[in-house]
Protein backbone atom coordinates (compact mmCIF):
# COMPACT_ATOMS: atom_id res chain seq x y z
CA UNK A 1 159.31 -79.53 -23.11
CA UNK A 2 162.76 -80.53 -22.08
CA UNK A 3 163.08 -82.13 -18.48
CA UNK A 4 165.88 -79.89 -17.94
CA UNK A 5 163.76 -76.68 -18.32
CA UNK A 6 160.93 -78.65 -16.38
CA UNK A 7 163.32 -78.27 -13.05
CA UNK A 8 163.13 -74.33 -13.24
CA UNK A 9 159.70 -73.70 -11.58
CA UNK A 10 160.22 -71.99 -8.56
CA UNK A 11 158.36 -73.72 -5.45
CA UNK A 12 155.65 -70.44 -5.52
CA UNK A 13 155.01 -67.80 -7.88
CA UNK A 14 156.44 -64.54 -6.86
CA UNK A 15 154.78 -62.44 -4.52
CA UNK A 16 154.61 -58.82 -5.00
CA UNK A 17 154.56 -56.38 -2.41
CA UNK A 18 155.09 -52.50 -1.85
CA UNK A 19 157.37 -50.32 0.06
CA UNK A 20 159.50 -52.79 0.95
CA UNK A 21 162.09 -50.44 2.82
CA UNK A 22 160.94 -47.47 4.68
CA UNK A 23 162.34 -44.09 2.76
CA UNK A 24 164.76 -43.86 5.65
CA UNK A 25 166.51 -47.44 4.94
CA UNK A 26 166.56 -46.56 1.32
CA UNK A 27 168.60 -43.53 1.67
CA UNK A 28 170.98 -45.13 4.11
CA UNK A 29 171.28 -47.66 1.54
CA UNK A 30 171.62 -45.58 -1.37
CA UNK A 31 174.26 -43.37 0.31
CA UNK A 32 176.62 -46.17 1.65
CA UNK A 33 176.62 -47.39 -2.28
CA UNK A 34 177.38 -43.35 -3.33
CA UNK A 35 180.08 -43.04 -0.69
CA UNK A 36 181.67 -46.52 -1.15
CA UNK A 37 181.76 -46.55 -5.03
CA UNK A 38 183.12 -47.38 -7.97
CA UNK A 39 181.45 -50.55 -8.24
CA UNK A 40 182.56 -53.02 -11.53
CA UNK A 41 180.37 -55.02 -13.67
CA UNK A 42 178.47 -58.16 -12.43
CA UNK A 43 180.44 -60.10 -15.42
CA UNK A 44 183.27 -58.76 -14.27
CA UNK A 45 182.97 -59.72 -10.69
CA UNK A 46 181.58 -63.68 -11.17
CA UNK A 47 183.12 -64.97 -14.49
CA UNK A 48 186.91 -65.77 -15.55
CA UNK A 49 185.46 -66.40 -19.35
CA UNK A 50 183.02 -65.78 -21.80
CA UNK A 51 182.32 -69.52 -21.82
CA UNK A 52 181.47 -69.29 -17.60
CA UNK A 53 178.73 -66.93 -19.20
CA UNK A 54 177.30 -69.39 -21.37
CA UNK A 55 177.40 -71.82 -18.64
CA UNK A 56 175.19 -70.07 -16.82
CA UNK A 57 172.56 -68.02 -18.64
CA UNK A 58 170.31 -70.07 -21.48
CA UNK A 59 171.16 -71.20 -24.62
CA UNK A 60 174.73 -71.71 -26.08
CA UNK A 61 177.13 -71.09 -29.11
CA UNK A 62 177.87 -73.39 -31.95
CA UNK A 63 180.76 -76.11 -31.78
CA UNK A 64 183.82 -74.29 -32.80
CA UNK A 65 182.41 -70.64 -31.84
CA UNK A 66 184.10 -68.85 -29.82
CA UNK A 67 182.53 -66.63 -27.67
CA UNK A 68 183.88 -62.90 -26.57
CA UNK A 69 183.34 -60.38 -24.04
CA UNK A 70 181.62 -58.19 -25.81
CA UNK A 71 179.12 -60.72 -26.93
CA UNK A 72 177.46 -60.26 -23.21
CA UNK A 73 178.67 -56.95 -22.00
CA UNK A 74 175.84 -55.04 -20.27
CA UNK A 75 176.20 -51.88 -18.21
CA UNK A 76 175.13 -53.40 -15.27
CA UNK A 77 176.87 -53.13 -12.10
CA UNK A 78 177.21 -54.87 -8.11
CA UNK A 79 178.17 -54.20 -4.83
CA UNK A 80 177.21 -56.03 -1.63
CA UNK A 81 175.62 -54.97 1.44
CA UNK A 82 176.10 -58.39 3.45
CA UNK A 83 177.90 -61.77 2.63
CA UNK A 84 178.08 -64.92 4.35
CA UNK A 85 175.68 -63.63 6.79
CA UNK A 86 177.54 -60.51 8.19
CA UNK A 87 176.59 -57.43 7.47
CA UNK A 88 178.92 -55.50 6.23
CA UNK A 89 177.80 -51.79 6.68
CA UNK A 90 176.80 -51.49 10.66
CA UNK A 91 174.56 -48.66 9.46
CA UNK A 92 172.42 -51.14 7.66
CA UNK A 93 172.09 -54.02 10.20
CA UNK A 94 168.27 -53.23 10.17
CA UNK A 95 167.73 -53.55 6.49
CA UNK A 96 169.71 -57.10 6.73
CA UNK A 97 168.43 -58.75 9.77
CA UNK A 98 164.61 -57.64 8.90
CA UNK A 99 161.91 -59.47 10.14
CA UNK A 100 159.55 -58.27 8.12
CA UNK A 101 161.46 -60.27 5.35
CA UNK A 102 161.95 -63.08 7.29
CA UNK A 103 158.16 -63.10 8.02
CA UNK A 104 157.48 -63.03 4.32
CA UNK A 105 160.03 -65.61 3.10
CA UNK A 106 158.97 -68.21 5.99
CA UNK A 107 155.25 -67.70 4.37
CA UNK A 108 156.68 -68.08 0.74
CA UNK A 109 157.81 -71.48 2.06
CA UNK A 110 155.86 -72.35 4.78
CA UNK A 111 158.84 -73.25 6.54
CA UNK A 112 159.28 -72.24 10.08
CA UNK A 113 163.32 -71.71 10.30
CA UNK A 114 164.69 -68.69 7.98
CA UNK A 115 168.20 -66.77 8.62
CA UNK A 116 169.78 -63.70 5.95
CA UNK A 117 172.40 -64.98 4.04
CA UNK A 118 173.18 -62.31 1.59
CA UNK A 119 172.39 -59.03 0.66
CA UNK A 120 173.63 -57.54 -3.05
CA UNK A 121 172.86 -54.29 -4.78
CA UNK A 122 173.02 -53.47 -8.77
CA UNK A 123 173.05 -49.92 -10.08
CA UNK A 124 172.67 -49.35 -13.66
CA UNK A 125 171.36 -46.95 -16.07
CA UNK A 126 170.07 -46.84 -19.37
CA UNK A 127 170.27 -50.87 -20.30
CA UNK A 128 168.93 -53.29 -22.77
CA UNK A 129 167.09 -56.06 -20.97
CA UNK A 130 166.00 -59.54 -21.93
CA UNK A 131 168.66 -61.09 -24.00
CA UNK A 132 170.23 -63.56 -21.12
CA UNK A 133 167.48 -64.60 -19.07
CA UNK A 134 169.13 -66.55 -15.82
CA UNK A 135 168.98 -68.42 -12.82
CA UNK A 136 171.03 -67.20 -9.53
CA UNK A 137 173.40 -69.36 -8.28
CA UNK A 138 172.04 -72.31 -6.55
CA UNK A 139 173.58 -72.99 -3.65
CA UNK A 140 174.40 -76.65 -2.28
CA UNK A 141 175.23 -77.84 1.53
CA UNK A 142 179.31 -77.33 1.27
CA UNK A 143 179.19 -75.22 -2.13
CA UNK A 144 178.36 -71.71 -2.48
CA UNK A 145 179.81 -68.59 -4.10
CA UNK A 146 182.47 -68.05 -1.57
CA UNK A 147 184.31 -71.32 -2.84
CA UNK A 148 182.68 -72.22 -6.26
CA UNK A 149 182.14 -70.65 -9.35
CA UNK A 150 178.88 -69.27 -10.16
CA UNK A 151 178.82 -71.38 -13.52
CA UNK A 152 179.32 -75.01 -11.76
CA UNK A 153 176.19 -74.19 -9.24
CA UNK A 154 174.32 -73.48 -12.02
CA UNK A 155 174.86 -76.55 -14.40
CA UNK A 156 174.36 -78.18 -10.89
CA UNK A 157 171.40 -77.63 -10.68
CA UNK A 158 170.01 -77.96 -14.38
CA UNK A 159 171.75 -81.52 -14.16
CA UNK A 160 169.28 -82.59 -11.58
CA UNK A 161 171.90 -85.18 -9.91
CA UNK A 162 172.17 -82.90 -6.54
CA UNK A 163 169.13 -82.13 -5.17
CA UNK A 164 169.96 -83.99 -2.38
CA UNK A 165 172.03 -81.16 -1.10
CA UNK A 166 170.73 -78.37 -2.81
CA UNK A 167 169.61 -75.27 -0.44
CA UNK A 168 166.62 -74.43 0.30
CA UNK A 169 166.85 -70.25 -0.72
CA UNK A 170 164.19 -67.24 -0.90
CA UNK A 171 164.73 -63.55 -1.62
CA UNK A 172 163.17 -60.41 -1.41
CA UNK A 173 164.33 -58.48 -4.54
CA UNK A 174 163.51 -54.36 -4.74
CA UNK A 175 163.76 -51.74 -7.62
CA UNK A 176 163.91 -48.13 -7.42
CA UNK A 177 163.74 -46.52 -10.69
CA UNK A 178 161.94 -43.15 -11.70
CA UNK A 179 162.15 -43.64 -15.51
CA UNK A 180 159.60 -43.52 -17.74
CA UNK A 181 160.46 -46.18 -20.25
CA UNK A 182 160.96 -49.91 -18.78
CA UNK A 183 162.27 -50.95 -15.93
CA UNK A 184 160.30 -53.55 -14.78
CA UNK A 185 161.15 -57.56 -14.41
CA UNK A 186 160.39 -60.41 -17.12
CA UNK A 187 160.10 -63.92 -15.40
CA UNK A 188 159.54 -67.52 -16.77
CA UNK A 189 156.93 -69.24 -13.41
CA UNK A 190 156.37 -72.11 -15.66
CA UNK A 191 159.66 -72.99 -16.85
CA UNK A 192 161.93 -71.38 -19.89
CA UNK A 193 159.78 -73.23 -22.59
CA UNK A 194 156.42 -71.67 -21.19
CA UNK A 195 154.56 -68.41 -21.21
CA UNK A 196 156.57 -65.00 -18.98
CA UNK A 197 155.29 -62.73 -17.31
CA UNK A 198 155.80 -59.29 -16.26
CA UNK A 199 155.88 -57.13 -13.39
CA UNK A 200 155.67 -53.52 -14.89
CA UNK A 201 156.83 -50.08 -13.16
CA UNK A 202 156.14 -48.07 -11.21
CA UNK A 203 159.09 -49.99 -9.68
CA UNK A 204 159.49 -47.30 -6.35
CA UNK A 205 159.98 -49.59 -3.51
CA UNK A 206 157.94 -52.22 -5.47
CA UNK A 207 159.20 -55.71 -4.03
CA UNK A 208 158.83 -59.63 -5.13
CA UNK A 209 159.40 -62.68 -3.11
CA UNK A 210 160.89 -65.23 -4.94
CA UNK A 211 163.01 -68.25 -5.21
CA UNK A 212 165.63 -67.23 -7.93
CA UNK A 213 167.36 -69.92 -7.93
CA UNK A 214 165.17 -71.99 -9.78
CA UNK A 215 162.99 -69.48 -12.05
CA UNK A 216 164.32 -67.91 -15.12
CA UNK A 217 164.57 -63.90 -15.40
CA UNK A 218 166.12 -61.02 -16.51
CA UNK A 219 165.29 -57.40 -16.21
CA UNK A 220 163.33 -55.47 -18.29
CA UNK A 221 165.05 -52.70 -20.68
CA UNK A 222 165.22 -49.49 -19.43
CA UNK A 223 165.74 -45.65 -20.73
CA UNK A 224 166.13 -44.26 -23.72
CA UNK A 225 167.55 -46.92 -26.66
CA UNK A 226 170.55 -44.76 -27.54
CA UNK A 227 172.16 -44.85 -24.70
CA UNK A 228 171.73 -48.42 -23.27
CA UNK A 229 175.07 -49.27 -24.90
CA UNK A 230 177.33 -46.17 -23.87
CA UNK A 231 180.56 -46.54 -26.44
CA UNK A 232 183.74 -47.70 -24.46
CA UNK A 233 181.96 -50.03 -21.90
CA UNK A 234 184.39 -52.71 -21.14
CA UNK A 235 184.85 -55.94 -18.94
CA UNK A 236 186.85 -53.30 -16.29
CA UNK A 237 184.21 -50.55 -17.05
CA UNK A 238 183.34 -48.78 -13.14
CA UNK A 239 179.93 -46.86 -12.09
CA UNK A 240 180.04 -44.38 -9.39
CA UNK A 241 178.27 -41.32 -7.82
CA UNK A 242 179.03 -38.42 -10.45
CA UNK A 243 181.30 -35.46 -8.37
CA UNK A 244 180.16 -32.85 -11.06
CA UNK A 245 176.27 -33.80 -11.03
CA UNK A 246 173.87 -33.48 -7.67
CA UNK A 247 172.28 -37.09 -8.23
CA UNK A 248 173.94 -37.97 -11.03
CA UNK A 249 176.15 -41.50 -11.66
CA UNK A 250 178.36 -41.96 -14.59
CA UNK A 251 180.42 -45.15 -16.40
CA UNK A 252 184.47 -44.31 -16.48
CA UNK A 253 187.12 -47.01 -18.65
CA UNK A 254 190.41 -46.97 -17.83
CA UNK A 255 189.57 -43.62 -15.73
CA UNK A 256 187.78 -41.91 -18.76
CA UNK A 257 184.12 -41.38 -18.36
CA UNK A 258 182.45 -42.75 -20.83
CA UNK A 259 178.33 -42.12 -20.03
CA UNK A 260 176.58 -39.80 -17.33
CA UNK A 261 173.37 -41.07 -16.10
CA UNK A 262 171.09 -38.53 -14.68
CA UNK A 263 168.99 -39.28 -11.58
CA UNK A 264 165.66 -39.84 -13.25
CA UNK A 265 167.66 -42.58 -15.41
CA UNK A 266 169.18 -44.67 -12.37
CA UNK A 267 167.67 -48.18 -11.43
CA UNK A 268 169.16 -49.39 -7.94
CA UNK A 269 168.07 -53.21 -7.23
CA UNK A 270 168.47 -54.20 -3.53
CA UNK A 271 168.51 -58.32 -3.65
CA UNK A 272 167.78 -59.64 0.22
CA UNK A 273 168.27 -62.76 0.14
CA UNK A 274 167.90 -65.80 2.95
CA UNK A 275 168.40 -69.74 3.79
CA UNK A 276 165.24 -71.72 4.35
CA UNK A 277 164.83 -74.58 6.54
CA UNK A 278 161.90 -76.95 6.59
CA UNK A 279 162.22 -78.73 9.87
CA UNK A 280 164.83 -78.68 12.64
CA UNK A 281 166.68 -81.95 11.04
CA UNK A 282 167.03 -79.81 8.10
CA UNK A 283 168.68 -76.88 9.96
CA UNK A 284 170.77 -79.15 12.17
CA UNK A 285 172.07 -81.11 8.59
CA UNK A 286 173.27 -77.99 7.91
CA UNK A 287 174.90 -76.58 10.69
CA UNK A 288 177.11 -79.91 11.60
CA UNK A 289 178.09 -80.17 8.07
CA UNK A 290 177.30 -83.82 8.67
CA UNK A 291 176.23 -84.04 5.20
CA UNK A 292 178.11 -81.45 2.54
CA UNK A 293 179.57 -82.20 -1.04
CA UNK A 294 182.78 -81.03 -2.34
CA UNK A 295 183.62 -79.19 -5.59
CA UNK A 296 185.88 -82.51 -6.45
CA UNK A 297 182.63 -84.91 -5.76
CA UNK A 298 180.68 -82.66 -8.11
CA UNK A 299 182.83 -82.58 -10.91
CA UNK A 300 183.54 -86.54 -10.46
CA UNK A 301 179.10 -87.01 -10.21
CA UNK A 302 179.12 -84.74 -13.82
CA UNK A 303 181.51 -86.83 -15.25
CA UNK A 304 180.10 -89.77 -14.54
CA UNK A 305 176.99 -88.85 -15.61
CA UNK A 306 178.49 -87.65 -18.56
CA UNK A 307 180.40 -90.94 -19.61
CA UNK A 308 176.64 -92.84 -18.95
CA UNK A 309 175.27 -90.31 -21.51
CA UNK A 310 178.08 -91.60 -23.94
CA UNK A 311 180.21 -88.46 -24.19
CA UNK A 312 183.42 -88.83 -24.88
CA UNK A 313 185.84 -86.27 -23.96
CA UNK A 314 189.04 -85.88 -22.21
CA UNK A 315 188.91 -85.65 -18.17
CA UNK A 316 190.62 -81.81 -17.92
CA UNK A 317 193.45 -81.30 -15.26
CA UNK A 318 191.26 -77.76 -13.98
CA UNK A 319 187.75 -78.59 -14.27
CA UNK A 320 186.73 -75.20 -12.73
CA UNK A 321 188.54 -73.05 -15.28
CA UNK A 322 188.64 -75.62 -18.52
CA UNK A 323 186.99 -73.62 -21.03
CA UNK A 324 186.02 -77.10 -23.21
CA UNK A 325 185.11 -78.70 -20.37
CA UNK A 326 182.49 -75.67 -19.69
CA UNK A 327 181.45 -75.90 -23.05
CA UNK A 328 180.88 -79.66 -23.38
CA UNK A 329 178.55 -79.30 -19.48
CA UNK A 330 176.42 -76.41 -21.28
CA UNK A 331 175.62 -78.42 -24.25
CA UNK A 332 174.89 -81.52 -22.43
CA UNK A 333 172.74 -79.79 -19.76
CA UNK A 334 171.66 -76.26 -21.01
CA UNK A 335 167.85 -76.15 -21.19
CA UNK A 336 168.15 -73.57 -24.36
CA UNK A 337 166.75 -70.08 -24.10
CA UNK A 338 163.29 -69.50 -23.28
CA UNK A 339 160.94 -69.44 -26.12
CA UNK A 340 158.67 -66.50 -25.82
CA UNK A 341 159.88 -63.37 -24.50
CA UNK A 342 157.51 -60.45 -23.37
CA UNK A 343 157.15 -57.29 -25.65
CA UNK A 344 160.26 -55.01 -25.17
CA UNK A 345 159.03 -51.45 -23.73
CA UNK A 346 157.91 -48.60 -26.00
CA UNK A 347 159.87 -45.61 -26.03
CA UNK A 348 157.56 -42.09 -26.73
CA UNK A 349 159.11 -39.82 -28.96
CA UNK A 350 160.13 -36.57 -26.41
């Protein structure tokens, strides 16, 4: 095993619990996300380039590949509840600043100091699962997702050279989903070389706590195979609450609709997630900003690293967006895909 893939163990396993939200919460939830819709893809919302992609999930293409769009489109789609610890829909102050969560993720830690950070939701129907298993963006003291791209937190982290200021993060992540194939959530505990495992649906309120940040995973495939791909889904695909169909979402392109998705077939993920603190110092550290990096001092501690490592390469005048740049920091620090994946989910013949 790689020490790159050794990093990714997250500091407990995940801890599965049940009914996370009351049924009130999740309708409050589920209505602000019917009322405030369309929402566009997660690719489309975190990544200027196919290459950010690689960057960030496992694995990577060979010199002189280029990769495409529609090499990781997936009809998955985001929306957030909260950011930068605001909530953003009064409505759902409860479900943000919950203390039942806050009670579990201190545990997870043993940490006494805990605050929400974020809170994201994903909607999807019928979707193939499994193929990009990935780490959420790690967050650093100074860097986050408000002012750095989702790919440079990542191949911060699988560098190792910044755990000095690497957050402390938990989350509480929830499914609802009343299909019968799939559904469920594949994980790596052990790192991306080891054994997964599998938390299977009934996925109705069904809840883990979990450090994402550092444990490789990927949903599970859901619905019926034929239409996990719907024919026209593109990088400015939208999902929405279908006008014509009580319950029902659909997929438009370019204002066409391209799939419906009926009620039973819709999987809504709720992702809670909070900053941990281990001791008052800790908090404080972070709080004064006393001790932050900079996107500039990360790119300059990569390159660096890279020159020790012998690579030779030409410094690029935007390092953020440099699309050989990217490329050369995934080879050099990608910890390859995982090497045993969990049995895809059968589908009965109707």
């Amino acid at each position: 095993m790689s020490s790159i893939a050794d990093v990714f163990r997250p500091v407990a396993d995940p801890q599965v619990i049940e009914n996370a939200f009351t049924p009130d919460q999740h309708d409050r939830m589920l209505n602000v996300v019917r009322e405030n819709g369309p929402w566009s893809l997660i690719l489309a919302q975190h990544f200027k380039s196919p290459e950010e992609v690689v960057a960030t999930t496992s694995g990577s293409v060979p010199e002189g590949f280029t990769p495409t769009w529609d090499m990781f489109l997936s009809p998955v789609f985001r929306g957030y509840f909260a950011q930068a610890h605001t909530m953003l829909h009064p409505e759902l102050e409860d479900c943000f600043f919950n203390k039942k969560f806050l009670d579990l993720v201190r545990g997870y830690w043993n940490a006494p100091y805990a605050t929400p950070e974020n809170m994201l939701f994903n909607i999807q129907g019928p979707c193939s699962g499994g193929g990009s298993p990935h780490v959420d963006a790690t967050r650093f003291r100074g860097i986050s997702y408000q002012s750095t791209p989702v790919w440079l937190m990542n191949t911060m982290v699988k560098s190792g050279l910044f755990k000095h200021w690497q957050a402390r993060k938990a989350q509480v992540i929830t499914w609802y989903y009343k299909g019968k194939v799939g559904g469920g959530f594949n994980y790596w505990p052990e790192g991306p070389h080891n054994q997964p495992k599998q938390i299977h649906a009934p996925m109705w309120g069904r809840a883990v706590v979990v450090e994402n940040e550092m444990m490789f995973h990927t949903a599970e495939s859901c619905g019926p195979a034929a239409m996990r791909r719907p024919e026209g889904l593109a990088i400015n695909s939208l999902m929405e609450a279908d006008p014509q169909v009580e319950g029902g979402w659909r997929i438009t392109t370019d204002g066409k609709v391209i799939q419906q998705i009926p009620e039973e077939e819709f999987r809504f993920l709720v992702h809670w997630g909070a900053d941990i603190y281990k001791d008052f110092s800790e908090l404080k550290r972070a709080l004064d900003h006393t001790d932050d990096i900079t996107n500039e001092q990360a790119i300059d501690m990569l390159i660096a690293d890279l020159r020790q490592r012998g690579e030779t390469f030409e410094v690029p005048t935007d390092p953020l967006t440099d699309k050989a740049f990217i490329g050369l920091l995934t080879r050099v620090y990608d910890p390859g895909q995982p090497a045993v994946f969990p049995p895809e989910p059968v589908e009965l013949a109707a």
